[in-house]
Protein backbone atom coordinates (compact mmCIF):
# COMPACT_ATOMS: atom_id res chain seq x y z
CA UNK A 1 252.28 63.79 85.96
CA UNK A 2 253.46 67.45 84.60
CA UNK A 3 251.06 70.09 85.55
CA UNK A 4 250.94 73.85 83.51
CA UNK A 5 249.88 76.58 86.09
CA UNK A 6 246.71 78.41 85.15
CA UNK A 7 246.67 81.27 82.69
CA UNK A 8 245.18 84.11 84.03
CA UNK A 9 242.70 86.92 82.65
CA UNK A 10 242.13 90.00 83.69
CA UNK A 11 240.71 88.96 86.83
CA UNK A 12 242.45 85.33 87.31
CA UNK A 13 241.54 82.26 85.42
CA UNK A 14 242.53 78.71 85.09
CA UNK A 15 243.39 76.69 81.76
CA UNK A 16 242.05 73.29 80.93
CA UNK A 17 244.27 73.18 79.33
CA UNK A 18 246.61 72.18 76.25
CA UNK A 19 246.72 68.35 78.11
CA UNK A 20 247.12 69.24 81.75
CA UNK A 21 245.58 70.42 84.37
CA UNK A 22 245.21 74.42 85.74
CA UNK A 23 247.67 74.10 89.08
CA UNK A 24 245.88 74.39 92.21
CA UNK A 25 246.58 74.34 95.72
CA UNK A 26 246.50 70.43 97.07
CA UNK A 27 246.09 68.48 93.80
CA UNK A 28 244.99 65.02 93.93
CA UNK A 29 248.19 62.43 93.97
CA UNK A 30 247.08 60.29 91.39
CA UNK A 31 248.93 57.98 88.74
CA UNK A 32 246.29 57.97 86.54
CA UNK A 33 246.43 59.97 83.60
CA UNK A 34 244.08 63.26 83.60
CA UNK A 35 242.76 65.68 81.31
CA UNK A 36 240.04 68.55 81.26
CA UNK A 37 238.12 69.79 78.03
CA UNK A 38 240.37 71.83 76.20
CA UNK A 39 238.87 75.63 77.24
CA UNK A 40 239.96 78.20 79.79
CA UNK A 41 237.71 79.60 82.33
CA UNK A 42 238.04 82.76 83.60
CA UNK A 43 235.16 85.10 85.47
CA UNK A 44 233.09 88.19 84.17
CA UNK A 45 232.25 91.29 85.13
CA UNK A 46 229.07 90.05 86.41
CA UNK A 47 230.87 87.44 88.76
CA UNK A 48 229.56 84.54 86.27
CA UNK A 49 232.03 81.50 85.15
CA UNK A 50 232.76 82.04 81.23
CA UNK A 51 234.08 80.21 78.75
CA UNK A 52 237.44 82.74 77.76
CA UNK A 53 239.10 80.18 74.84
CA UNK A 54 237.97 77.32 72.99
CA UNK A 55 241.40 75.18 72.35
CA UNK A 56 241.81 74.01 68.84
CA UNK A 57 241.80 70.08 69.45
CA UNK A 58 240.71 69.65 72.26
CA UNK A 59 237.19 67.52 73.61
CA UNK A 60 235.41 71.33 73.43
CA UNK A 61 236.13 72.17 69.81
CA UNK A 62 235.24 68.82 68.61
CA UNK A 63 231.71 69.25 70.35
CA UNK A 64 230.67 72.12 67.73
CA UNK A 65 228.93 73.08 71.06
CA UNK A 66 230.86 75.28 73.02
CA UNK A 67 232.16 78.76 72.04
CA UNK A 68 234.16 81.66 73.56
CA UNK A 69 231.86 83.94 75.90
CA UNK A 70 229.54 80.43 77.27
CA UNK A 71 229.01 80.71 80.88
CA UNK A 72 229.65 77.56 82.82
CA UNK A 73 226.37 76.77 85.37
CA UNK A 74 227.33 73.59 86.33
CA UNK A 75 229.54 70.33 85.89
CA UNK A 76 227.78 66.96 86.39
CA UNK A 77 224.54 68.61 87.57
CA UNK A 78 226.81 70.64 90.29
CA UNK A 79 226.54 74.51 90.30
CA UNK A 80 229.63 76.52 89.98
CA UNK A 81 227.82 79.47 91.02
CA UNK A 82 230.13 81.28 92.92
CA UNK A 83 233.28 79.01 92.55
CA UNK A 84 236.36 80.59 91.38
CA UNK A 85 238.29 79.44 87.96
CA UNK A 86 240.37 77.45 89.58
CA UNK A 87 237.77 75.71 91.79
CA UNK A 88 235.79 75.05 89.19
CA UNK A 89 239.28 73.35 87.30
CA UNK A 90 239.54 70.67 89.87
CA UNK A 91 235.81 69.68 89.34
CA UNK A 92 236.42 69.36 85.26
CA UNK A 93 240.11 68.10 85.59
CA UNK A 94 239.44 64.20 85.55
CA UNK A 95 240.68 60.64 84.77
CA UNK A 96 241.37 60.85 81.04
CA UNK A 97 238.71 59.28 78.70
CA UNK A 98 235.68 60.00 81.68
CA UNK A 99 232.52 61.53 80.18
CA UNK A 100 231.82 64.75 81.69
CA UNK A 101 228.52 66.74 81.44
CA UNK A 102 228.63 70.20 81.61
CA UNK A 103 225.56 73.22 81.42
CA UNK A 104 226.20 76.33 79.46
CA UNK A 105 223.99 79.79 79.23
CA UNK A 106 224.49 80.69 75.63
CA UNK A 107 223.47 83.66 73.72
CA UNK A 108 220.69 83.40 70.95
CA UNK A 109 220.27 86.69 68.51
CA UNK A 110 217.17 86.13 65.93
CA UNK A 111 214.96 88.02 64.41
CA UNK A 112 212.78 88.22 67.62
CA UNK A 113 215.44 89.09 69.80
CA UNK A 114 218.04 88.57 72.25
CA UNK A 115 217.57 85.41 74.24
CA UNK A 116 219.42 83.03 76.40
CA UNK A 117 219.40 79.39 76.27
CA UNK A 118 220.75 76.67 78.82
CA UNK A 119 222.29 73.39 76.80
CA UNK A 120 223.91 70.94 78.58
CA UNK A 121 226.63 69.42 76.69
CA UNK A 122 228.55 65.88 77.27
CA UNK A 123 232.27 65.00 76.65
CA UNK A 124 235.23 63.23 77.23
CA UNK A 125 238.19 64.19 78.95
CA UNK A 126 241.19 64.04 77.03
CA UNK A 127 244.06 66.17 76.07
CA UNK A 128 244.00 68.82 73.02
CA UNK A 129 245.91 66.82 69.72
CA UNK A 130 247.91 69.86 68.42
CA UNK A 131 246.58 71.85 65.22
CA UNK A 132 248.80 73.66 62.68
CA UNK A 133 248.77 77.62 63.55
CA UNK A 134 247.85 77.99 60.01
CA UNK A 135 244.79 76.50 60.13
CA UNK A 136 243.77 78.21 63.63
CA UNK A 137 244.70 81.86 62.34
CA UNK A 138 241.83 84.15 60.12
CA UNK A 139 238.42 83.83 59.88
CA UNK A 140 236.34 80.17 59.58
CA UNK A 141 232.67 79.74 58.81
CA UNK A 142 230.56 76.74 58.89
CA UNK A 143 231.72 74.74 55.81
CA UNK A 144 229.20 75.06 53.41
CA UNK A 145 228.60 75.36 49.50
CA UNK A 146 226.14 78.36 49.61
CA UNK A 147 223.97 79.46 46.26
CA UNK A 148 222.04 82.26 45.72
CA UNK A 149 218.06 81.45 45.99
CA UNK A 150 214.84 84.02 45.00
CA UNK A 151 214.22 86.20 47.66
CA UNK A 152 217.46 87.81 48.55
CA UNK A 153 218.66 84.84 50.62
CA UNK A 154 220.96 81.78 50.06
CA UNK A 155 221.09 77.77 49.75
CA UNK A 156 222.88 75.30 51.31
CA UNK A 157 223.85 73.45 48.60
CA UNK A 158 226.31 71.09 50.36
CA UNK A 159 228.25 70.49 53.66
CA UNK A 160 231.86 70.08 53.65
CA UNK A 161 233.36 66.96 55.49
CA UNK A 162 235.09 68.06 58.53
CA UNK A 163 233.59 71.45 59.03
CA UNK A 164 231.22 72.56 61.72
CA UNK A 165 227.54 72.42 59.89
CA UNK A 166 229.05 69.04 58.79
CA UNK A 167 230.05 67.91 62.35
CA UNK A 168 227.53 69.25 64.46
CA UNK A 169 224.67 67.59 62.22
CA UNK A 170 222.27 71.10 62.44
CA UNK A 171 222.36 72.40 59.14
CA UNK A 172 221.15 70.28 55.96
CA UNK A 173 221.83 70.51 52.38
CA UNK A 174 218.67 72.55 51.22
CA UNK A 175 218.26 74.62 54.05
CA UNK A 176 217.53 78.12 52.76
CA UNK A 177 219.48 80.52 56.03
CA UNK A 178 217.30 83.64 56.12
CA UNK A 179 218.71 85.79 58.83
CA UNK A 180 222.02 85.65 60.34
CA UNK A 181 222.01 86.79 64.44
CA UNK A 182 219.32 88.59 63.96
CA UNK A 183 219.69 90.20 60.56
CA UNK A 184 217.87 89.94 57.34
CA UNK A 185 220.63 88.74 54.70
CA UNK A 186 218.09 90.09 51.99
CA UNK A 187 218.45 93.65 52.80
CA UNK A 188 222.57 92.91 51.98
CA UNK A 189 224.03 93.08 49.16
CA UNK A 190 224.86 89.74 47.66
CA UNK A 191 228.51 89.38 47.92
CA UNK A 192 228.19 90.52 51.59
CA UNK A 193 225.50 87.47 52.05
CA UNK A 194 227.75 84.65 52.81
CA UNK A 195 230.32 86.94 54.82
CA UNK A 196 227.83 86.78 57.83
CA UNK A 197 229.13 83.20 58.24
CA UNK A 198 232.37 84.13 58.63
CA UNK A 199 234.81 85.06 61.93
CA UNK A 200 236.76 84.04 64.43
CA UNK A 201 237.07 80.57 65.39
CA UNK A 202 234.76 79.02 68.02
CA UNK A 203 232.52 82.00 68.30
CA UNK A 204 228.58 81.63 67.92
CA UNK A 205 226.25 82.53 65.71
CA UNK A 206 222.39 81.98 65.38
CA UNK A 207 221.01 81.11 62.11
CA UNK A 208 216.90 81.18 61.26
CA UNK A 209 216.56 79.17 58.32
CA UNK A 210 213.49 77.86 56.21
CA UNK A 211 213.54 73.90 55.70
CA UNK A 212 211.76 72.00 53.39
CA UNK A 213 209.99 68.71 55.47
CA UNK A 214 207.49 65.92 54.14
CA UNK A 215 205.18 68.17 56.30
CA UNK A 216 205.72 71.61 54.67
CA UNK A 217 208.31 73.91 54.94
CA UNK A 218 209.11 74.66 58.45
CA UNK A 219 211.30 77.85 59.87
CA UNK A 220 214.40 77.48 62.27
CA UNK A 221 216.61 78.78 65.02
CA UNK A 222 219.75 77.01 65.21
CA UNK A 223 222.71 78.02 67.21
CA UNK A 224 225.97 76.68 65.57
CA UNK A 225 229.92 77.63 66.42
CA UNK A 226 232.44 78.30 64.25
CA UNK A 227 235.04 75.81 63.81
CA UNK A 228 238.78 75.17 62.66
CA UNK A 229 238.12 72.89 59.47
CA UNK A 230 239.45 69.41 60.29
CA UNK A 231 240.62 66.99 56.86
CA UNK A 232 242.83 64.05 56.71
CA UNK A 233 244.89 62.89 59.92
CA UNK A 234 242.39 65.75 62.05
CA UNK A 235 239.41 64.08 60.91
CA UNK A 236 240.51 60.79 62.18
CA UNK A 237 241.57 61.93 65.36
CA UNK A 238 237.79 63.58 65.27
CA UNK A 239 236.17 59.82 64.76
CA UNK A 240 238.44 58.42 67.89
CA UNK A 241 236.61 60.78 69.77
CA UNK A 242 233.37 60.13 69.02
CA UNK A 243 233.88 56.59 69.30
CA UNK A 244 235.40 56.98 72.58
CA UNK A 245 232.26 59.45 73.47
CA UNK A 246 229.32 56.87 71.86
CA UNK A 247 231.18 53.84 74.06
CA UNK A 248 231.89 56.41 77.25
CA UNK A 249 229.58 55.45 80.34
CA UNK A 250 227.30 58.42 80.44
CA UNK A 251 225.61 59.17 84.14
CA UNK A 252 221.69 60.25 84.10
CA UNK A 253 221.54 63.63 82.25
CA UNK A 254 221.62 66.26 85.24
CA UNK A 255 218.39 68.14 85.58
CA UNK A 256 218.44 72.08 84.01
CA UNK A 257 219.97 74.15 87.04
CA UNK A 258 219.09 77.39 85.73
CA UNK A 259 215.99 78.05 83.44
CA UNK A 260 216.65 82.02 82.56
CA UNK A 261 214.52 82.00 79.09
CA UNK A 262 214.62 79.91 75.93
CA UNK A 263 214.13 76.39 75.59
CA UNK A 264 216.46 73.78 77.45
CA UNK A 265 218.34 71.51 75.50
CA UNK A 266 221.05 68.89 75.50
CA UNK A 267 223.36 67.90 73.35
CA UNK A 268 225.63 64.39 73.52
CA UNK A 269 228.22 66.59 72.11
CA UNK A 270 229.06 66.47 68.32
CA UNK A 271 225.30 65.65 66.76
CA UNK A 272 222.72 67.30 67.78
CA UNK A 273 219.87 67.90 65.14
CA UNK A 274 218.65 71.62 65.02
């Protein structure tokens, strides 16, 4: 089994890793394949575990759940708290195709506020497929058909197969998105409107959005991640996955470690209503 040493930050960090394994001291001798999530750890300023790249391809992009800037607060209802990058790489680092749960503090900007919310998100270990650099490079957004509605604000008129609103099963077709982190798209001018969506790939952004249900029209937070498009042979490498994850023997979902604001939530990563 090939291991790739850990890429480090600017204050150490281990890699999990484009199909291997961050190198630490004493790995386990083991013939069985592993894998990790497809991210690389590395630690803050504040001491906290964080989440320093999302790998295109890997078990953490396909979630539509985890972003650059998440901090880690525990693997399989285990605290990290404390643990260094490369500690915390042996505890993901696995037997390739084992679920793995893992709990995230994530940022939420709305119109209220800045809040933090802890979501515990599921995978499987497996290594990253490789992604054309094209298709990794520039801005993404969510992959939607947007049209311009009364009020200043915009539609979702449709959800493109293989992108990230598509995916991650939070936004619907008919959703009216009324603030973007925080902001009031109304008070933009309309060709800056569906811009907001728009940066770098596998970064967050909070939506509030107004959605029409059989018992009135009800109003939204929903936290969603940019993400590389996927189409053709990327899209069916996408379904393996989740078939893999719906047929993966899941453990009890670990209890919430760290309640620090906001409401709880867990995802079974890759369709999670909003």
């Amino acid at each position: 089994m090939s291991m790739s040493p850990p890429t480090a930050g600017s204050r150490g960090g281990a890699g999990m890793w484009e199909g291997g394994v961050g190198k630490a001291p004493s790995p386990p001798v083991s013939s069985e394949r592993r894998a990790g999530i497809g991210c690389k750890i590395n630690i803050n300023d504040k001491g906290e575990l964080f989440v320093r790249e999302v790998i295109a391809g890997g078990p953490a992009a396909l979630s539509c759940e985890i972003a650059n800037g998440d901090v880690l607060l525990s693997v399989d209802g285990v605290s990290v708290t404390g643990e260094t990058p490369e500690e915390v790489a042996r505890r993901i680092v696995g037997p390739e195709g084992q679920p793995i749960t893992m709990a995230f503090r994530i940022k939420r900007r709305s119109e209220q506020g800045s809040s933090v919310v802890e979501k515990n998100v599921t995978l499987v270990r497996q290594p990253p497929f490789a992604m054309s650099e094209r298709l990794i490079a520039g801005q993404v957004g969510l992959g939607v058909e947007l049209a311009k509605v009364d009020g200043g604000h915009v539609e979702v008129r449709k959800l493109l197969d293989g992108g990230s609103a598509c995916l991650s099963a939070r936004l619907m077709a008919g959703d009216v998105i009324t603030a973007v982190d925080g902001r009031d798209i109304s008070q933009l001018a309309s060709d800056e409107r569906p811009k907001q969506l728009l940066g770098t790939a596998y970064t967050r952004l909070t939506l509030s959005v107004a959605r029409a249900t059989p018992q009135g029209r009800k109003h939204l937070v929903l936290d969603l991640v940019r993400t590389v498009p996927l189409q053709g042979e990327y899209l069916l490498k996408y379904a393996a996955y989740r078939n893999a994850l719906a047929h993966a023997i899941l453990p009890p979902v670990p209890p919430q470690l760290h309640r620090v604001g906001g409401v709880p939530e867990t995802a079974r990563a890759g369709g999670l209503g909003g």
